[in-house]
PDB file of N, CA and C in Angstrom:
ATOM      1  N   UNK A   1     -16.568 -23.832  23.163  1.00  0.00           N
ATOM      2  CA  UNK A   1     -17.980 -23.630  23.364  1.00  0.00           C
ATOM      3  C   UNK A   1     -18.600 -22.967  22.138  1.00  0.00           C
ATOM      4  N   UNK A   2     -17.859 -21.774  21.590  1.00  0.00           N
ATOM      5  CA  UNK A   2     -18.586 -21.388  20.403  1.00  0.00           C
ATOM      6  C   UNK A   2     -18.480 -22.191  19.164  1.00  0.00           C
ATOM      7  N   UNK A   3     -17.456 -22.852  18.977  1.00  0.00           N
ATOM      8  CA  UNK A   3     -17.591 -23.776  18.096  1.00  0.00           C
ATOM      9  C   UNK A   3     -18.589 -24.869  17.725  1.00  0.00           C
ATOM     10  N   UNK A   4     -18.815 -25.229  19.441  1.00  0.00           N
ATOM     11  CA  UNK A   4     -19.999 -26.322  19.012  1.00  0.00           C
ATOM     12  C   UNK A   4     -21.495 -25.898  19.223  1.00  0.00           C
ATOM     13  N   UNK A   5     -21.366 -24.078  19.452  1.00  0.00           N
ATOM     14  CA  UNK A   5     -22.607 -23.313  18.706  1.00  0.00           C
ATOM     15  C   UNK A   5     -22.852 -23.399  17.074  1.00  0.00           C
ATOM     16  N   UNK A   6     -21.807 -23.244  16.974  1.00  0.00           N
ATOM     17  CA  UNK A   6     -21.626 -23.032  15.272  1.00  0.00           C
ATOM     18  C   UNK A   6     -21.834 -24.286  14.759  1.00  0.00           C
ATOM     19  N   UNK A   7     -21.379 -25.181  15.092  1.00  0.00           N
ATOM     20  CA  UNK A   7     -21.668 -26.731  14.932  1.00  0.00           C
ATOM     21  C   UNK A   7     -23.134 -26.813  14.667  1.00  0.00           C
ATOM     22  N   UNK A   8     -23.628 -26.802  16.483  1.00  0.00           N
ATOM     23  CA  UNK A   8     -25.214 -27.051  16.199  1.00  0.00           C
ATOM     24  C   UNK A   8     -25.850 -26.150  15.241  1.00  0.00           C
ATOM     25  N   UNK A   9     -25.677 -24.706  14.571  1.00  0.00           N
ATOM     26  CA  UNK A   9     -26.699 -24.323  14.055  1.00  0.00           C
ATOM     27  C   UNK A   9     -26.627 -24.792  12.309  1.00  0.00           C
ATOM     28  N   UNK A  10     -25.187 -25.499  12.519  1.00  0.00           N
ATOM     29  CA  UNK A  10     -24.775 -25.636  11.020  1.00  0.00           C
ATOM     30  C   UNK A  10     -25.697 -26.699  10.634  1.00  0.00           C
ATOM     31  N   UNK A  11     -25.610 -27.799  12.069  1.00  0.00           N
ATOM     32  CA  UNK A  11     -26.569 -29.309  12.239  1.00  0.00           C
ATOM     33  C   UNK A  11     -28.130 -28.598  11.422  1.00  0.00           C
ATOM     34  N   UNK A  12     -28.342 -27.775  12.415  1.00  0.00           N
ATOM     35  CA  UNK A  12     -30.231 -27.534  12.371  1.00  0.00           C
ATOM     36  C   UNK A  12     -29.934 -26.755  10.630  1.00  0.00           C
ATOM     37  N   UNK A  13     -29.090 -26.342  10.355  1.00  0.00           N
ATOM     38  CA  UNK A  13     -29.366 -25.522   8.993  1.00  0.00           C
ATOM     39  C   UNK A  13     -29.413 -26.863   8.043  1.00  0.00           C
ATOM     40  N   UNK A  14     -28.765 -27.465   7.798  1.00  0.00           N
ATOM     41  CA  UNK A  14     -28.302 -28.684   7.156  1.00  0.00           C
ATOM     42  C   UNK A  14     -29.361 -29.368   7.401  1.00  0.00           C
ATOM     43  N   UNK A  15     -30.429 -29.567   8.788  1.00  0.00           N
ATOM     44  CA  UNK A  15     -31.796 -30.672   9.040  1.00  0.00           C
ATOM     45  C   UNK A  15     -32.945 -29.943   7.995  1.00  0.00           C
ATOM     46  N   UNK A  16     -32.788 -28.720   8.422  1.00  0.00           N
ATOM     47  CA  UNK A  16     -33.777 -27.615   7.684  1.00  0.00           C
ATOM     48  C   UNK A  16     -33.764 -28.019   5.845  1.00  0.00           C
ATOM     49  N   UNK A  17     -32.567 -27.680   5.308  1.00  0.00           N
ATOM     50  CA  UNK A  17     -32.543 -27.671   4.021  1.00  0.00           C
ATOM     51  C   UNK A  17     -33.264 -29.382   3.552  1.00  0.00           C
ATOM     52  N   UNK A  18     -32.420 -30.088   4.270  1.00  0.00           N
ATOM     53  CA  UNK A  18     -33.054 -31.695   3.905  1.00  0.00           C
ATOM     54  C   UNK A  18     -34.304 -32.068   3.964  1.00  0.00           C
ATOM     55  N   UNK A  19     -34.798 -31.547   5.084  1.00  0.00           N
ATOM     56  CA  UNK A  19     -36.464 -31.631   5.448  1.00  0.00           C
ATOM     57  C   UNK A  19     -37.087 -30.586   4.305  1.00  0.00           C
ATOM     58  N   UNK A  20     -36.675 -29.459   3.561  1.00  0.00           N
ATOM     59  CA  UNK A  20     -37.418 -28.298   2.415  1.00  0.00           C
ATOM     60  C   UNK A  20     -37.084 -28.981   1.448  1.00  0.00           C
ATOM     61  N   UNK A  21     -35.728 -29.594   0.893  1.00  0.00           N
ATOM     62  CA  UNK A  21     -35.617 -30.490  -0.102  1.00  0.00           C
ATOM     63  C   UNK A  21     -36.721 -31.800  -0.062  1.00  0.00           C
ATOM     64  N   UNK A  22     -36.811 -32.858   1.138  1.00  0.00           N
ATOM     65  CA  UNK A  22     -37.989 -33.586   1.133  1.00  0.00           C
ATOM     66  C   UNK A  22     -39.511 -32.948   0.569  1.00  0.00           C
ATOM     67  N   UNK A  23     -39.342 -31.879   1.108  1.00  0.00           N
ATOM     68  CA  UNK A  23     -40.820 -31.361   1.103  1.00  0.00           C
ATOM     69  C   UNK A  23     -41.232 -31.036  -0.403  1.00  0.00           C
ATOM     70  N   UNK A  24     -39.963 -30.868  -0.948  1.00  0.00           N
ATOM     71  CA  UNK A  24     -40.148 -30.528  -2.850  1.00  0.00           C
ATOM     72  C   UNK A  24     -40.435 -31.538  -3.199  1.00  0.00           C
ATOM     73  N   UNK A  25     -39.281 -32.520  -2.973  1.00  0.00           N
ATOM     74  CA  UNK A  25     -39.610 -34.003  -3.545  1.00  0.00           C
ATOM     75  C   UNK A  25     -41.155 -34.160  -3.739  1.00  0.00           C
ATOM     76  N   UNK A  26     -41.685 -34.277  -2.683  1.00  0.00           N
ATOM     77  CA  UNK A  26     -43.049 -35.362  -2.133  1.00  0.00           C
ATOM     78  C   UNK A  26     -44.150 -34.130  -3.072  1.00  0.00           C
ATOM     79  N   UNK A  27     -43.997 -32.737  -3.821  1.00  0.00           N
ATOM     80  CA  UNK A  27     -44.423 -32.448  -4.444  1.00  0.00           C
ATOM     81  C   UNK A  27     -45.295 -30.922  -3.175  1.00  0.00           C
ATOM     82  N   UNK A  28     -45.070 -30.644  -2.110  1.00  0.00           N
ATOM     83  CA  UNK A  28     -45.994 -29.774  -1.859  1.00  0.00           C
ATOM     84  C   UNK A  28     -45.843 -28.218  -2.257  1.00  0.00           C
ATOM     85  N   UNK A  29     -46.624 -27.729  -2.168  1.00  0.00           N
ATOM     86  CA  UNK A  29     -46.581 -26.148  -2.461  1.00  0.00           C
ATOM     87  C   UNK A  29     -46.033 -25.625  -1.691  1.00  0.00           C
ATOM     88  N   UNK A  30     -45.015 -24.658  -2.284  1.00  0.00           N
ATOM     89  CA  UNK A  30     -44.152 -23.568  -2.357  1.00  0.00           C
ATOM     90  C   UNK A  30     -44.590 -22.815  -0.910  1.00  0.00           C
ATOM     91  N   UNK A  31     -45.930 -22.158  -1.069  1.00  0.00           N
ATOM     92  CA  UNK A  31     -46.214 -21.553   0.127  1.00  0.00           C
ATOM     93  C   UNK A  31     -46.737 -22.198   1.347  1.00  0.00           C
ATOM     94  N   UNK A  32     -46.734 -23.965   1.429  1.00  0.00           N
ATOM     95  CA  UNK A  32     -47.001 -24.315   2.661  1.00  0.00           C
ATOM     96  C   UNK A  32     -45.558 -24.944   3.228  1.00  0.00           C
ATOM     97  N   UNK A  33     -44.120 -24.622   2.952  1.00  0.00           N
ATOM     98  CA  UNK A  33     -42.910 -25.084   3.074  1.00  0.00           C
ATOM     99  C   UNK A  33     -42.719 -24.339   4.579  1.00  0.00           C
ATOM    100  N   UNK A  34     -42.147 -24.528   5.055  1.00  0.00           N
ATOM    101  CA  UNK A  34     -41.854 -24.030   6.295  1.00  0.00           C
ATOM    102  C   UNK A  34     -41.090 -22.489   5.749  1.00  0.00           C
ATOM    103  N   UNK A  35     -40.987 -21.220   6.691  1.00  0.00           N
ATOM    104  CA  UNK A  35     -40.412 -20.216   6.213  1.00  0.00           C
ATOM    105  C   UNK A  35     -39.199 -20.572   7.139  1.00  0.00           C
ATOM    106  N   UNK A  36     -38.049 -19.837   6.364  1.00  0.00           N
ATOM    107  CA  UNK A  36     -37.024 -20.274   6.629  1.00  0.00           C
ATOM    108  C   UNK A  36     -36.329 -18.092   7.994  1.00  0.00           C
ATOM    109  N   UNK A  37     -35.939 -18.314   8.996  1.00  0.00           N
ATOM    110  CA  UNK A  37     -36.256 -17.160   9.976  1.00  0.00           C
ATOM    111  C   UNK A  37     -34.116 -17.531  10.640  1.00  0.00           C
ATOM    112  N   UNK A  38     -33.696 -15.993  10.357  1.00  0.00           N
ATOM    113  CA  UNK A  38     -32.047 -16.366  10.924  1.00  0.00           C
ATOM    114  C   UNK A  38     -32.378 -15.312  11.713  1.00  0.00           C
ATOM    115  N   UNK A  39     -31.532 -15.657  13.421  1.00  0.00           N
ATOM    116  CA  UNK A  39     -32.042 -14.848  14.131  1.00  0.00           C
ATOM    117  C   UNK A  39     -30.685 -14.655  14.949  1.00  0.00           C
ATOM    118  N   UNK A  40     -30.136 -13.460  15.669  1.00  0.00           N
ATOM    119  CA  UNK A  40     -28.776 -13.835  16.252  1.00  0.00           C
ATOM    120  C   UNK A  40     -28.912 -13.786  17.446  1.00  0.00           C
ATOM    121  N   UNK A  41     -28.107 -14.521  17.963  1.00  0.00           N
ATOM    122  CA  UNK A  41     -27.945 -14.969  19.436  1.00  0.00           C
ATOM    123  C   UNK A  41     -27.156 -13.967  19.952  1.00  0.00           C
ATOM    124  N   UNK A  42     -26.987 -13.604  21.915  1.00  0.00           N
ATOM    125  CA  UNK A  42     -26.799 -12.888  22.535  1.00  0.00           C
ATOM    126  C   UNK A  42     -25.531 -12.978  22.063  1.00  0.00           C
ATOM    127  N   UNK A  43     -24.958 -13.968  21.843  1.00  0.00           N
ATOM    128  CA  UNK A  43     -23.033 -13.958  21.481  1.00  0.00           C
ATOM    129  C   UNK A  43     -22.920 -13.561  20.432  1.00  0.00           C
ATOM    130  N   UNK A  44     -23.892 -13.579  19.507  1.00  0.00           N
ATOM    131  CA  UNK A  44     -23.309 -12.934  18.314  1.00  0.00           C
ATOM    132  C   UNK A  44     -23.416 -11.297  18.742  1.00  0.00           C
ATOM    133  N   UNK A  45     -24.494 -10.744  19.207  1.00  0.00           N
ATOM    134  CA  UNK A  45     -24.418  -9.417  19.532  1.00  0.00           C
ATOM    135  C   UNK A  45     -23.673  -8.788  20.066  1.00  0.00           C
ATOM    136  N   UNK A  46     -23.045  -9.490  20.906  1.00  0.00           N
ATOM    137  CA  UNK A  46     -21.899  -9.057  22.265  1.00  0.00           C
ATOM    138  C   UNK A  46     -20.470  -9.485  20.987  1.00  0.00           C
ATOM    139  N   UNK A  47     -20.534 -10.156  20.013  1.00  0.00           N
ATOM    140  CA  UNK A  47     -19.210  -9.846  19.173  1.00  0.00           C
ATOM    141  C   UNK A  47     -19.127  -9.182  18.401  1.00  0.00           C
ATOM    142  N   UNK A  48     -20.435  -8.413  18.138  1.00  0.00           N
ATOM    143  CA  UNK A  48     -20.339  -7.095  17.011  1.00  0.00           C
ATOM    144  C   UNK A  48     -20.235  -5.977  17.626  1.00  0.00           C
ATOM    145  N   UNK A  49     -20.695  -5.828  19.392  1.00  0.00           N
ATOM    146  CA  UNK A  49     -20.567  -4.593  19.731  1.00  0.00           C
ATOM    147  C   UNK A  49     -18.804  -4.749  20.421  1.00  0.00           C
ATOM    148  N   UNK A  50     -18.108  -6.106  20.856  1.00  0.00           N
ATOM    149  CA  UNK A  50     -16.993  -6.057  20.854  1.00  0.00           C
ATOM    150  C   UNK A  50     -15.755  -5.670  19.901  1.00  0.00           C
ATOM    151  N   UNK A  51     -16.619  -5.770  18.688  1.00  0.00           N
ATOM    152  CA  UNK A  51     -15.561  -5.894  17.532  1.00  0.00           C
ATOM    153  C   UNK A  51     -15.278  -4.339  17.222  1.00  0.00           C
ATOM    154  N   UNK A  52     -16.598  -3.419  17.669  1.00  0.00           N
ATOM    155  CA  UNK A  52     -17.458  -1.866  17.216  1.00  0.00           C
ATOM    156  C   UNK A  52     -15.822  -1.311  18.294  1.00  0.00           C
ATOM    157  N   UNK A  53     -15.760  -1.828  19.502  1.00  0.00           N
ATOM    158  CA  UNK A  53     -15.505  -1.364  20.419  1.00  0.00           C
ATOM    159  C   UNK A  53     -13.767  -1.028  20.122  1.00  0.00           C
ATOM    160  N   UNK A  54     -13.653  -2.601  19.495  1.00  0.00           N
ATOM    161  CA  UNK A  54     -11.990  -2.739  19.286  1.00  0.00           C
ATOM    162  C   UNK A  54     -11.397  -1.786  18.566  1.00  0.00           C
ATOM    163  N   UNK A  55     -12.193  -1.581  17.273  1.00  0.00           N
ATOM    164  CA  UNK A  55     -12.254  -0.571  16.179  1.00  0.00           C
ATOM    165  C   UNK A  55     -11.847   0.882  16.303  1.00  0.00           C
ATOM    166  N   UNK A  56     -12.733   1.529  17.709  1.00  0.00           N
ATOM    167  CA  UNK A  56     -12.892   2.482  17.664  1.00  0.00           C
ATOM    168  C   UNK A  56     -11.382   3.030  18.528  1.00  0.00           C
ATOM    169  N   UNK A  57     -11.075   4.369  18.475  1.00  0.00           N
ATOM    170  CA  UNK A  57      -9.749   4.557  19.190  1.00  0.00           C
ATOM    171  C   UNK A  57     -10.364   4.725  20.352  1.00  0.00           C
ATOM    172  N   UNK A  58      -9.247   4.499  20.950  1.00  0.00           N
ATOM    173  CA  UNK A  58      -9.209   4.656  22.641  1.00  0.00           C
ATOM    174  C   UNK A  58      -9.263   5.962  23.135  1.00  0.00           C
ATOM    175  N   UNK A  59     -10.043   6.123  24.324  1.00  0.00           N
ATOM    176  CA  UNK A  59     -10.339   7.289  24.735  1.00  0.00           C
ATOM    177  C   UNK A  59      -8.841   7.608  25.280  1.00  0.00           C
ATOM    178  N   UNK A  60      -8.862   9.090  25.830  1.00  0.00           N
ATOM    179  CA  UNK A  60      -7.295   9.271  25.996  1.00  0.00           C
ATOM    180  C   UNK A  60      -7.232   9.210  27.609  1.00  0.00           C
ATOM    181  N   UNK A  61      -6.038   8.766  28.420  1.00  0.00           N
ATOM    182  CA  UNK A  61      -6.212   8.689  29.540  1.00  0.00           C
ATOM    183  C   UNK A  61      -5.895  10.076  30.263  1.00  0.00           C
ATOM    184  N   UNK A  62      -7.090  10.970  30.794  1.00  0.00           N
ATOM    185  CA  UNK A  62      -6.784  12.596  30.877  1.00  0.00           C
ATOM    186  C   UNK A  62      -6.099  12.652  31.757  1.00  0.00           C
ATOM    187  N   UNK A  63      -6.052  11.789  33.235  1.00  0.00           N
ATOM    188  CA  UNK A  63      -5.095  12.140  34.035  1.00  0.00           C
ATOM    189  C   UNK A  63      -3.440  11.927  33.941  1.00  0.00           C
ATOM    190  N   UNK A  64      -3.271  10.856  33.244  1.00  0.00           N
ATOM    191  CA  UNK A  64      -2.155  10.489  32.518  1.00  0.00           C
ATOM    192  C   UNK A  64      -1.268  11.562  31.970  1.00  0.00           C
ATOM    193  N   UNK A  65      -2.077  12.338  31.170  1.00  0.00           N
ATOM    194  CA  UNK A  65      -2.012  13.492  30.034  1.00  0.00           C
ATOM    195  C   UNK A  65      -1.788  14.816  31.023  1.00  0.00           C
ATOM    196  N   UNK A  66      -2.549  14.993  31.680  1.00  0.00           N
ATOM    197  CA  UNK A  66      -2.652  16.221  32.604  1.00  0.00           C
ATOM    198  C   UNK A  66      -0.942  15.810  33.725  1.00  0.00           C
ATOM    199  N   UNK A  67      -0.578  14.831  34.064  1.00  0.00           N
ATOM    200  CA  UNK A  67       0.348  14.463  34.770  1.00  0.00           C
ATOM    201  C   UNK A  67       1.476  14.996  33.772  1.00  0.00           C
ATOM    202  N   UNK A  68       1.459  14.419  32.614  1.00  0.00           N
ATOM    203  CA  UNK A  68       3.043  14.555  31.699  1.00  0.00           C
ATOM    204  C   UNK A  68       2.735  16.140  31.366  1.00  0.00           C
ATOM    205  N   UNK A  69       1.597  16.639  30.904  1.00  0.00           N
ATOM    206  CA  UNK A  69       1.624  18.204  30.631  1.00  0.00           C
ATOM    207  C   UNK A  69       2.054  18.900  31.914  1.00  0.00           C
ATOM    208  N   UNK A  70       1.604  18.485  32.717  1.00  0.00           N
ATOM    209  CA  UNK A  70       1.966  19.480  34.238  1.00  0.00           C
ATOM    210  C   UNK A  70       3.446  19.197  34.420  1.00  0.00           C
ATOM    211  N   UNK A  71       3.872  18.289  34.197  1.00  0.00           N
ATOM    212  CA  UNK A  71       5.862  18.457  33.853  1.00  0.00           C
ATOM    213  C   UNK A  71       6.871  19.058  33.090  1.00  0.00           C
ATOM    214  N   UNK A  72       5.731  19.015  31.924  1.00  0.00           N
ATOM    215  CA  UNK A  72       6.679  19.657  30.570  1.00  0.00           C
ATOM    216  C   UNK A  72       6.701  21.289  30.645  1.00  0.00           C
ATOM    217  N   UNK A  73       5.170  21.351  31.476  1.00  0.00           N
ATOM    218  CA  UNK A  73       5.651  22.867  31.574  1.00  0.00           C
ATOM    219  C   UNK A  73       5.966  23.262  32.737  1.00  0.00           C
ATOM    220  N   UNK A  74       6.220  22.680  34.094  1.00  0.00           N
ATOM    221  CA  UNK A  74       7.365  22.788  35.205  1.00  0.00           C
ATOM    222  C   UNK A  74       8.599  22.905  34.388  1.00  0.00           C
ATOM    223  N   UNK A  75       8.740  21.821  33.580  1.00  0.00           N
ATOM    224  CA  UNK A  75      10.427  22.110  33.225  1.00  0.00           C
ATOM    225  C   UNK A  75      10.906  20.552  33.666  1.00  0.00           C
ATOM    226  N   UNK A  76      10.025  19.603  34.319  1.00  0.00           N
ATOM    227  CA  UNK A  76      10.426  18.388  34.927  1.00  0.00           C
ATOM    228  C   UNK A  76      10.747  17.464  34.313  1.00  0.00           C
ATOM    229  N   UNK A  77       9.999  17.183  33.285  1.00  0.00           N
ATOM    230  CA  UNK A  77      10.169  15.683  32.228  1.00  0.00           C
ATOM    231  C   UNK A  77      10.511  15.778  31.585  1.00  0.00           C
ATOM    232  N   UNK A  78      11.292  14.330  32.198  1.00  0.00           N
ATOM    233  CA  UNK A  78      12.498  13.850  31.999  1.00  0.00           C
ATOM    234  C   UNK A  78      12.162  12.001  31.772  1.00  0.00           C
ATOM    235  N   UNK A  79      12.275  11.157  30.769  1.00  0.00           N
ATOM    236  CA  UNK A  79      12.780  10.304  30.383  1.00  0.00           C
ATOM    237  C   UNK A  79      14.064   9.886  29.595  1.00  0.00           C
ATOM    238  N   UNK A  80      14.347   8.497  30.336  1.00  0.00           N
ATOM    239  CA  UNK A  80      15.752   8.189  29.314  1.00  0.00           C
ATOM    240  C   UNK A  80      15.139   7.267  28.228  1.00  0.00           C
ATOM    241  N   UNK A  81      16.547   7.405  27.744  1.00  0.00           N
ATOM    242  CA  UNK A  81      16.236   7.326  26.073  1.00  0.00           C
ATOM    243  C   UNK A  81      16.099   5.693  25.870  1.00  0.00           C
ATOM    244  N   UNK A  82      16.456   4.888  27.108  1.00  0.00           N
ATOM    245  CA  UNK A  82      15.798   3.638  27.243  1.00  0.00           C
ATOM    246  C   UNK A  82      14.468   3.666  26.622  1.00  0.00           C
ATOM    247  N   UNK A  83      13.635   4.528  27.753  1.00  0.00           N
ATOM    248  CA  UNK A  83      12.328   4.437  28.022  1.00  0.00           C
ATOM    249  C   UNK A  83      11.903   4.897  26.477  1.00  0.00           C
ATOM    250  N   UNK A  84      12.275   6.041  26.054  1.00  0.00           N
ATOM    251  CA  UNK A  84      11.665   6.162  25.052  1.00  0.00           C
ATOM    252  C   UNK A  84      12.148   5.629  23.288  1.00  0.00           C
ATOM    253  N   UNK A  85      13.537   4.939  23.641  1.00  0.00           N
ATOM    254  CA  UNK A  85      12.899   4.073  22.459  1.00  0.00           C
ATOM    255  C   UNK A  85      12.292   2.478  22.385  1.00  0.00           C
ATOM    256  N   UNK A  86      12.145   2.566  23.559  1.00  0.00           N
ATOM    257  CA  UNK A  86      11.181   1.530  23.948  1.00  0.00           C
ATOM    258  C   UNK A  86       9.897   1.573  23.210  1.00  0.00           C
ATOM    259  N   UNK A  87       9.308   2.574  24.053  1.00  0.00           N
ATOM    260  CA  UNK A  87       8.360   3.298  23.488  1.00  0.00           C
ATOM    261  C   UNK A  87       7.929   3.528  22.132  1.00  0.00           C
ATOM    262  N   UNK A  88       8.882   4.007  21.125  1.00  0.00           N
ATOM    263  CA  UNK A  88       9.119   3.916  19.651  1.00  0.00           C
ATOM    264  C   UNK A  88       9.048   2.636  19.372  1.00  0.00           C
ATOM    265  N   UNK A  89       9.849   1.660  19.802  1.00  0.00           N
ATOM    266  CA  UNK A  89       9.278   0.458  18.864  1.00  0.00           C
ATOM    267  C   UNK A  89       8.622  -0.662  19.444  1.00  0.00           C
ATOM    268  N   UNK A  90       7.779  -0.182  20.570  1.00  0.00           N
ATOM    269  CA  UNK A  90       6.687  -0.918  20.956  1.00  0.00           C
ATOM    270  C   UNK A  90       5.457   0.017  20.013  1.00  0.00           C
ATOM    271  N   UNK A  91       5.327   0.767  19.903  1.00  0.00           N
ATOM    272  CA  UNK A  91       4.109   1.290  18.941  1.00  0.00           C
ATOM    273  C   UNK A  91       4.693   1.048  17.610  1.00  0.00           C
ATOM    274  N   UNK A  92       5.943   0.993  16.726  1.00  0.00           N
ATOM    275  CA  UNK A  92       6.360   0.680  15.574  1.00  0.00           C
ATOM    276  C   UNK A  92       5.412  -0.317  15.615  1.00  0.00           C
ATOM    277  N   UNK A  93       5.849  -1.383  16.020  1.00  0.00           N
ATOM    278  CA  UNK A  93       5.645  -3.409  16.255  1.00  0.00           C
ATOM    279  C   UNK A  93       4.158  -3.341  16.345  1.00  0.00           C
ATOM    280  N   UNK A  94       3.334  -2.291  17.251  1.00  0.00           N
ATOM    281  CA  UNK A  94       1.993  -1.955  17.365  1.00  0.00           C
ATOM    282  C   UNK A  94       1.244  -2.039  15.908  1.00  0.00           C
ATOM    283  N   UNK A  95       1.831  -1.084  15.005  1.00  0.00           N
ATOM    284  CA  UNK A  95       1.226  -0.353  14.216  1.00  0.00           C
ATOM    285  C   UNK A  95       1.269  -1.114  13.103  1.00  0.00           C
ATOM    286  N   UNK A  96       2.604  -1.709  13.247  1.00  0.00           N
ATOM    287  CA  UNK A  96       2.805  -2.690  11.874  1.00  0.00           C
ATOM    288  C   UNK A  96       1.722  -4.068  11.979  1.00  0.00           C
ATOM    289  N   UNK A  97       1.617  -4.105  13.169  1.00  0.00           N
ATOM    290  CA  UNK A  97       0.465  -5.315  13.251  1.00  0.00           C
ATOM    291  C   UNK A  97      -1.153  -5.626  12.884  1.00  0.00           C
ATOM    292  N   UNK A  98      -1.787  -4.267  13.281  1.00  0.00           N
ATOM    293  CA  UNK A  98      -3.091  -3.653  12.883  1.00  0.00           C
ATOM    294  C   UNK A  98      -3.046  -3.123  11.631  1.00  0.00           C
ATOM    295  N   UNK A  99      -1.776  -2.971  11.097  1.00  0.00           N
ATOM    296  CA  UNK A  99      -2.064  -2.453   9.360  1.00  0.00           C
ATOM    297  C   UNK A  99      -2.045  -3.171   8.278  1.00  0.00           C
ATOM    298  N   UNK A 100      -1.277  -4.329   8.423  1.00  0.00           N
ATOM    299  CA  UNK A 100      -1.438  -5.864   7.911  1.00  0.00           C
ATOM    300  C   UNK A 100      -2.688  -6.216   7.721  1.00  0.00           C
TER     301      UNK A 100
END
């Protein structure tokens, strides 16, 4: 679907230039040429504030946080070393990917 957005506006940009090129040809003035107006569409907006969004770090999950702190200082948590080098090289593999 976005492709054949991009398509059509490439169409109308490409009709535009041919029809301002005609319009030189046939000799008219400069200031009665059509003005040329780029305007962005709701999808383009919604992919710059998606992109803003991706960018930014993630908020932290507090209950998450408040759960593992309320263990560590019980004395409770406890993971195996499965879990946490899991953990290690699922964020390694993470990190190496977004830094590329």
């Amino acid at each position: 679907m976005k492709v054949q957005n991009q398509n059509a506006m490439r169409l109308e940009l490409n009709q535009l230039q041919v029809h301002k090129q005609s319009e030189v040809q046939k000799g008219t003035p400069a200031a009665q040429l059509p003005q040329e107006k780029v305007s962005l569409s709701a999808d383009a907006a919604s992919i710059r504030q998606l992109s803003s969004d991706v960018q930014a770090p993630p908020e932290p999950r507090m209950d998450l946080v408040n759960s593992i702190k309320a263990e560590v200082e019980a004395g409770t948590y406890q993971r195996s070393s499965q879990q946490v080098a899991e953990s290690m090289l699922t964020s390694s593999l993470v990190e190496s990917l977004y830094s590329a």
